[in-house]
N, C-alpha and C. Protein backbone atom coordinates (compact mmCIF):
# COMPACT_ATOMS: atom_id res chain seq x y z
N UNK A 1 166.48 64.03 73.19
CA UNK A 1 167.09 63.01 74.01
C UNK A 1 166.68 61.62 73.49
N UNK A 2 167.67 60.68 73.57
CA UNK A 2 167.79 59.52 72.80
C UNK A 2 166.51 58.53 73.60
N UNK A 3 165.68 57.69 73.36
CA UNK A 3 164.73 57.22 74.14
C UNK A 3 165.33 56.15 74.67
N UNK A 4 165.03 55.83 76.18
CA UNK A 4 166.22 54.72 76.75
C UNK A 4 165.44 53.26 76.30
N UNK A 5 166.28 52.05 76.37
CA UNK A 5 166.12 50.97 75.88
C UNK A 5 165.40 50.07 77.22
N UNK A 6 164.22 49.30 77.26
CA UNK A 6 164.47 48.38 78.12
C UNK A 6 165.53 47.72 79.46
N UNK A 7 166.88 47.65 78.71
CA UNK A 7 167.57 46.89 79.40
C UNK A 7 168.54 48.15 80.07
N UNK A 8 168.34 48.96 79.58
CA UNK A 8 168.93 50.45 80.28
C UNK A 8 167.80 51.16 81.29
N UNK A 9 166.50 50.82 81.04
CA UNK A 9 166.12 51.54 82.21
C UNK A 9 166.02 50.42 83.49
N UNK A 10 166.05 49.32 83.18
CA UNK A 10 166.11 48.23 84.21
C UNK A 10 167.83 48.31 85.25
N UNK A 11 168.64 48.82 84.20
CA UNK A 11 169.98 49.33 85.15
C UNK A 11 169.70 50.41 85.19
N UNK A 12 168.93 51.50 85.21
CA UNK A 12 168.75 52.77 86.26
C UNK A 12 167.75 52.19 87.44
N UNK A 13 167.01 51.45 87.00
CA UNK A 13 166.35 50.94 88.25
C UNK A 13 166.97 50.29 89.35
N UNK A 14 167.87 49.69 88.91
CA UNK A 14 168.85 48.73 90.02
C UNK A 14 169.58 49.62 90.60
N UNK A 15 169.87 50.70 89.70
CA UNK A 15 170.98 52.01 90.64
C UNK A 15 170.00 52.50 91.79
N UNK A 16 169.09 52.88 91.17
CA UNK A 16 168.20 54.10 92.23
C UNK A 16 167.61 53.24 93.06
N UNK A 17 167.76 52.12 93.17
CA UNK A 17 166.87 50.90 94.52
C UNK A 17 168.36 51.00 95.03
N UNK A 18 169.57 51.02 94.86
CA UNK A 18 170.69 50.97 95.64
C UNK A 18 170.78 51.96 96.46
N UNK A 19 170.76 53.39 95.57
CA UNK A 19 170.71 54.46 96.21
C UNK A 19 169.44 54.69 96.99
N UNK A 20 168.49 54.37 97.15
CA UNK A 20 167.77 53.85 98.03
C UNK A 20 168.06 53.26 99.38
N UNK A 21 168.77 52.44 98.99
CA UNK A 21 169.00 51.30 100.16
C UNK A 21 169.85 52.08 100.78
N UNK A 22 170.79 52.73 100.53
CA UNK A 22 171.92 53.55 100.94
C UNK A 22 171.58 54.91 101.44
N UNK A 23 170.40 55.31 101.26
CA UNK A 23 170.25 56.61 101.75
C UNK A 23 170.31 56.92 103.41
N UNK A 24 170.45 57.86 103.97
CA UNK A 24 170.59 58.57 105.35
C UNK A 24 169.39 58.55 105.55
N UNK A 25 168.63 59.20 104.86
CA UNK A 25 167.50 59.44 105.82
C UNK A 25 166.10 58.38 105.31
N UNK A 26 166.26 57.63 105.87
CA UNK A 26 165.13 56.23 106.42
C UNK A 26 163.89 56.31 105.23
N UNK A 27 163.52 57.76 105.46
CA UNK A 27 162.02 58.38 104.47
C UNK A 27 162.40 58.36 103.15
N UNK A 28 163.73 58.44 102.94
CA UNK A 28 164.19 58.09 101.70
C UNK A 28 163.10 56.83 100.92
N UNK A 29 163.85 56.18 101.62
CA UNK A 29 163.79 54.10 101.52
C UNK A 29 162.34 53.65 101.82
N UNK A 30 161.65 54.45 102.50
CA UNK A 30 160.20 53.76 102.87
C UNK A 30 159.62 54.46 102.17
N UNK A 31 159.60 55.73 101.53
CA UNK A 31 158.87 56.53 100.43
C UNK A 31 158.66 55.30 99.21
N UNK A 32 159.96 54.43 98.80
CA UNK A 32 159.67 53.48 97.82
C UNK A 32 159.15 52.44 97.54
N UNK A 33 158.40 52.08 99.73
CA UNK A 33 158.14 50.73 99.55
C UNK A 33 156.74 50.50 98.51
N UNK A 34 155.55 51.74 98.74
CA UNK A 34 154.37 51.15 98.19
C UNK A 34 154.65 51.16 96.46
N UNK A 35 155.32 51.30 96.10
CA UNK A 35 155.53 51.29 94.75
C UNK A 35 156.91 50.51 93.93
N UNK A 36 157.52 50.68 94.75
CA UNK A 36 158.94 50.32 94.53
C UNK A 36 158.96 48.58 94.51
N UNK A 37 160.57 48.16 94.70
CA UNK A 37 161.35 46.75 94.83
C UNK A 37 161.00 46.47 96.48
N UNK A 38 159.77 45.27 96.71
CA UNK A 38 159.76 44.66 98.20
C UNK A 38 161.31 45.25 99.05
N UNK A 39 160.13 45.24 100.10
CA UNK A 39 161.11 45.49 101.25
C UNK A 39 161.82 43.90 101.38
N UNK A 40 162.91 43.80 101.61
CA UNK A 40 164.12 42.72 102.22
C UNK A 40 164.39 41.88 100.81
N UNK A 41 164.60 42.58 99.67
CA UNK A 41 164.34 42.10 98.50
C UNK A 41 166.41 42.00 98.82
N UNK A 42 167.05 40.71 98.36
CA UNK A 42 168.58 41.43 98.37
C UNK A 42 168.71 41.55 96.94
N UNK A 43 170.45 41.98 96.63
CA UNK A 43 170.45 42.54 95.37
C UNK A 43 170.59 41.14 94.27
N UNK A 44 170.91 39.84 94.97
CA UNK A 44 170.27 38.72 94.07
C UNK A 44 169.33 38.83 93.76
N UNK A 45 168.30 39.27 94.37
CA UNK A 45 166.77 38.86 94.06
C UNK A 45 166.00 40.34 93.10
N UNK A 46 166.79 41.12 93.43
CA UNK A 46 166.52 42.43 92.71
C UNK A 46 167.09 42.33 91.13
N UNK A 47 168.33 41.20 91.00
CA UNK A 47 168.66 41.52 89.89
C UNK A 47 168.10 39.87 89.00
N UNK A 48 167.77 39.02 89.98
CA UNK A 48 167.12 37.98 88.83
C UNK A 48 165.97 38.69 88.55
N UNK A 49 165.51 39.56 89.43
CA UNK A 49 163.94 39.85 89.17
C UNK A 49 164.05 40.85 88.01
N UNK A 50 165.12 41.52 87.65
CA UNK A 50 165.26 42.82 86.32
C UNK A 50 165.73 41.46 85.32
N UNK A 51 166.23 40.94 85.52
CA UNK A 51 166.40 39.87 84.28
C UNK A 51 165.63 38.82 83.73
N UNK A 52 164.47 39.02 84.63
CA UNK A 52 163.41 37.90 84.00
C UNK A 52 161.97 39.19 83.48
N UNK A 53 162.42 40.29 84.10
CA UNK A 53 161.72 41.40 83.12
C UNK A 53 160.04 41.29 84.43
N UNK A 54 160.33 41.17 85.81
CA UNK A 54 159.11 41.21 86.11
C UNK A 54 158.89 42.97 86.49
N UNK A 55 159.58 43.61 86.11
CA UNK A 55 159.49 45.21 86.38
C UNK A 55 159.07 45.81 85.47
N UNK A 56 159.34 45.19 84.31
CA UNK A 56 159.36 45.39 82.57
C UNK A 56 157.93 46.62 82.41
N UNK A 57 156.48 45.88 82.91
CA UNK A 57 155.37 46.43 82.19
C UNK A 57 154.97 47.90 82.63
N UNK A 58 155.75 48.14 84.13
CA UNK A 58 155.62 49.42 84.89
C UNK A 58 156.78 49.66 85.42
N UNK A 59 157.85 50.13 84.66
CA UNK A 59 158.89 49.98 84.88
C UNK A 59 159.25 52.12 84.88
N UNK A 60 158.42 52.42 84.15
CA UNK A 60 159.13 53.93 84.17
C UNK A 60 157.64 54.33 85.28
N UNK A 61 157.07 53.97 85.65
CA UNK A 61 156.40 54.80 87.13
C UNK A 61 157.35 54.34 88.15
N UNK A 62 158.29 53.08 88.35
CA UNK A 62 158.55 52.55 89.26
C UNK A 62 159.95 53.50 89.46
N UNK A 63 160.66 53.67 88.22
CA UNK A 63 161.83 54.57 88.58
C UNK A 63 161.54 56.26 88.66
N UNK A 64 160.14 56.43 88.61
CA UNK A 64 159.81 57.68 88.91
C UNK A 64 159.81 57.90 90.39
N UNK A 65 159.27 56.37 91.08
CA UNK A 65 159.07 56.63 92.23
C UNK A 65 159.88 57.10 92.97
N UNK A 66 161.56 56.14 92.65
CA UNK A 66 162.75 56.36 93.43
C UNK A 66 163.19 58.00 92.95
N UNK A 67 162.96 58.18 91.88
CA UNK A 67 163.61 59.66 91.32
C UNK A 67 162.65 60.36 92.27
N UNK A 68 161.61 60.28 92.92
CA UNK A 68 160.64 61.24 93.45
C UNK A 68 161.21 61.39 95.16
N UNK A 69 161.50 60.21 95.92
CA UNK A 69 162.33 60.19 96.82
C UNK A 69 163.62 60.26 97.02
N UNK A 70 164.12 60.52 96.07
CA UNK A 70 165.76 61.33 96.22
C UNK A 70 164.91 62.75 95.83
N UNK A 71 164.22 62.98 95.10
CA UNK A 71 164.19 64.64 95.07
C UNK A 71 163.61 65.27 96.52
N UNK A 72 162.25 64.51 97.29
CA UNK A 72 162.30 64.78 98.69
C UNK A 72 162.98 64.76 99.35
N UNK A 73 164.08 63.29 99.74
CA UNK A 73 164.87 62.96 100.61
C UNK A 73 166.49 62.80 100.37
N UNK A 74 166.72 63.13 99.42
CA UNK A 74 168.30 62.82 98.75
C UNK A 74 169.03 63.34 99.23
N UNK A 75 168.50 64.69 99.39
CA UNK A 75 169.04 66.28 100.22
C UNK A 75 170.00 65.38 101.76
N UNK A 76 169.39 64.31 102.31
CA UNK A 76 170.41 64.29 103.47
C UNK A 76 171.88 63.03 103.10
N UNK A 77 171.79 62.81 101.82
CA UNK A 77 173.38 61.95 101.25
C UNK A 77 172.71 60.36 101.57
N UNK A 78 173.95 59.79 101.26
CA UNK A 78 173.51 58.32 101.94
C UNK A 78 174.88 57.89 102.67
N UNK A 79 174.27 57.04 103.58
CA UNK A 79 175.20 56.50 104.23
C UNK A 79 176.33 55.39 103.71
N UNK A 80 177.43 55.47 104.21
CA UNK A 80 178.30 54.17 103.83
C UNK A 80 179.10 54.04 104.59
N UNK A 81 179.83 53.10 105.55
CA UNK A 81 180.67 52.79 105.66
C UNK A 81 181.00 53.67 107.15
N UNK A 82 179.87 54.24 107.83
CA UNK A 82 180.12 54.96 108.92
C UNK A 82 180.39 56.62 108.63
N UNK A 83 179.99 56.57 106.82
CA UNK A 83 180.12 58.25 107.04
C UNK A 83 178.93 58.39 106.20
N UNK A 84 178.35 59.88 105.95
CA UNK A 84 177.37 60.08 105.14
C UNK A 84 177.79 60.83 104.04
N UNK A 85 177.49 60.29 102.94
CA UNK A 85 178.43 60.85 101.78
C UNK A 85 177.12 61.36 100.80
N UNK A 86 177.36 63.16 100.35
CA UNK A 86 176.18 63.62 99.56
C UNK A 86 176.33 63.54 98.13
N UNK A 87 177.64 63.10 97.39
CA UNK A 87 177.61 62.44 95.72
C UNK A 87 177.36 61.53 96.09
N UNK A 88 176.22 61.26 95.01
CA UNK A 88 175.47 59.54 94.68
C UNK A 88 176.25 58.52 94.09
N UNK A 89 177.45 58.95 93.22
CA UNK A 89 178.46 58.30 92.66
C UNK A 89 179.57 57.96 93.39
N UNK A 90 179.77 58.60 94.12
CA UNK A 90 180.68 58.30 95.36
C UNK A 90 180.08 57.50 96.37
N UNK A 91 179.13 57.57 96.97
CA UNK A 91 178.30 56.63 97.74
C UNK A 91 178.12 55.43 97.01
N UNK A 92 177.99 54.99 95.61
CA UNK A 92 177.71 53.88 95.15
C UNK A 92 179.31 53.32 94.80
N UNK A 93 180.44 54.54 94.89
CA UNK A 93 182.10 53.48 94.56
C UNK A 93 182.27 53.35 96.22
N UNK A 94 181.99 54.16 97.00
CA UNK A 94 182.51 53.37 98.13
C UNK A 94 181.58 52.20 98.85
N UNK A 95 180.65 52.33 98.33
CA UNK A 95 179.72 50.66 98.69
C UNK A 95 180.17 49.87 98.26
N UNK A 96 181.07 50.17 97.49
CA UNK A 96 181.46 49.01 96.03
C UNK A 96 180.52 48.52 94.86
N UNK A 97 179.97 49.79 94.37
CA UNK A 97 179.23 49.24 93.00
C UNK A 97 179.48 50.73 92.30
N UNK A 98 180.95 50.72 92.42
CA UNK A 98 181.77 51.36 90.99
C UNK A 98 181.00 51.02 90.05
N UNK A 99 181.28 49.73 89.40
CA UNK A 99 180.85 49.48 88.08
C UNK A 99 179.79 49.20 87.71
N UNK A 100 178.51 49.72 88.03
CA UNK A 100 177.28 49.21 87.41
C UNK A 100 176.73 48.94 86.19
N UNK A 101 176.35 48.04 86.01
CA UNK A 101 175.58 47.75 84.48
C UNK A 101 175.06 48.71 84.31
N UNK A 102 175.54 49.43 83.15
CA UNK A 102 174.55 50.38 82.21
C UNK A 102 173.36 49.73 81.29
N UNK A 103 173.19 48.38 81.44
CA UNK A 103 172.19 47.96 80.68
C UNK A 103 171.69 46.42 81.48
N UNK A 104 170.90 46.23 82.01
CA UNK A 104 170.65 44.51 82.05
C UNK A 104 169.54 43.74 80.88
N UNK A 105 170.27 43.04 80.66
CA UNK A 105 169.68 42.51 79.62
C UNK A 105 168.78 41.06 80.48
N UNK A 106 167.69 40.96 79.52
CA UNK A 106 166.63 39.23 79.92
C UNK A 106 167.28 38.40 79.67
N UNK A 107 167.25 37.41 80.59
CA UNK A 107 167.87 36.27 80.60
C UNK A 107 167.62 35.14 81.14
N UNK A 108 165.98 35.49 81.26
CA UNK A 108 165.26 34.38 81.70
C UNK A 108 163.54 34.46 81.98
N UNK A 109 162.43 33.74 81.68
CA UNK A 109 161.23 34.50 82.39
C UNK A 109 160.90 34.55 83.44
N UNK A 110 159.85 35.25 83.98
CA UNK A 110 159.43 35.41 85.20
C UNK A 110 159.32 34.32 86.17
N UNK A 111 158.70 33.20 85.44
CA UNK A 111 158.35 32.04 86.49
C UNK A 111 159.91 30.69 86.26
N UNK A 112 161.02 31.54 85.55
CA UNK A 112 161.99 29.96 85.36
C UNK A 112 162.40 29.74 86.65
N UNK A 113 162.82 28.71 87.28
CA UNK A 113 163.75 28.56 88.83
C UNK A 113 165.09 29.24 88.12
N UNK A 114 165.98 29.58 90.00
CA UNK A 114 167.17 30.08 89.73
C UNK A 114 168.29 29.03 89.34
């Protein structure tokens, strides 16, 4: 298996904090706080924060974490839109993030203003 790039595991990270956010069952989402993306973080702040690379240095424990709470908690789907939907790909087109970056690239450092 091909070894993933930086700016590709920073867009699996932004997926699995979505699917996170989206999950049914609550234990999902709080399984990720001690390790994971702050709680009330929105997805502005989630995605300047993958583009200035502050996830960068512990970045594959952090998407272990979320991969570790969908394998406990995934089992109950995630919510959207008033229904609970159990494909993760379907839950993320009817949220409306069809199209996710397969890669985020740096585009700024940690401490620049927005």
């Amino acid at each position: 298996m091909k070894k993933k790039t930086i700016a590709e595991k920073r867009a699996i990270l932004y997926r699995e904090w979505l699917l996170a956010c989206l999950a049914n069952d609550e234990s999902y989402y709080d399984y990720t706080l001690s390790l994971g993306i702050p709680d009330g973080d929105t997805e502005e702040d989630v995605l300047w924060d993958l583009e200035g690379g502050w996830y960068d240095d512990d970045i594959d424990d952090t998407i272990n974490v979320y991969f570790n709470a969908k394998k406990h908690y995934g089992f109950a789907g995630y919510y959207v839109r008033e229904m609970v939907i159990m494909d993760e790909n379907t839950a993320l087109y009817e949220a409306g993030y069809g199209d996710l970056p397969k890669r985020i690239y740096k585009k700024h450092g940690k401490w620049d203003k927005r």
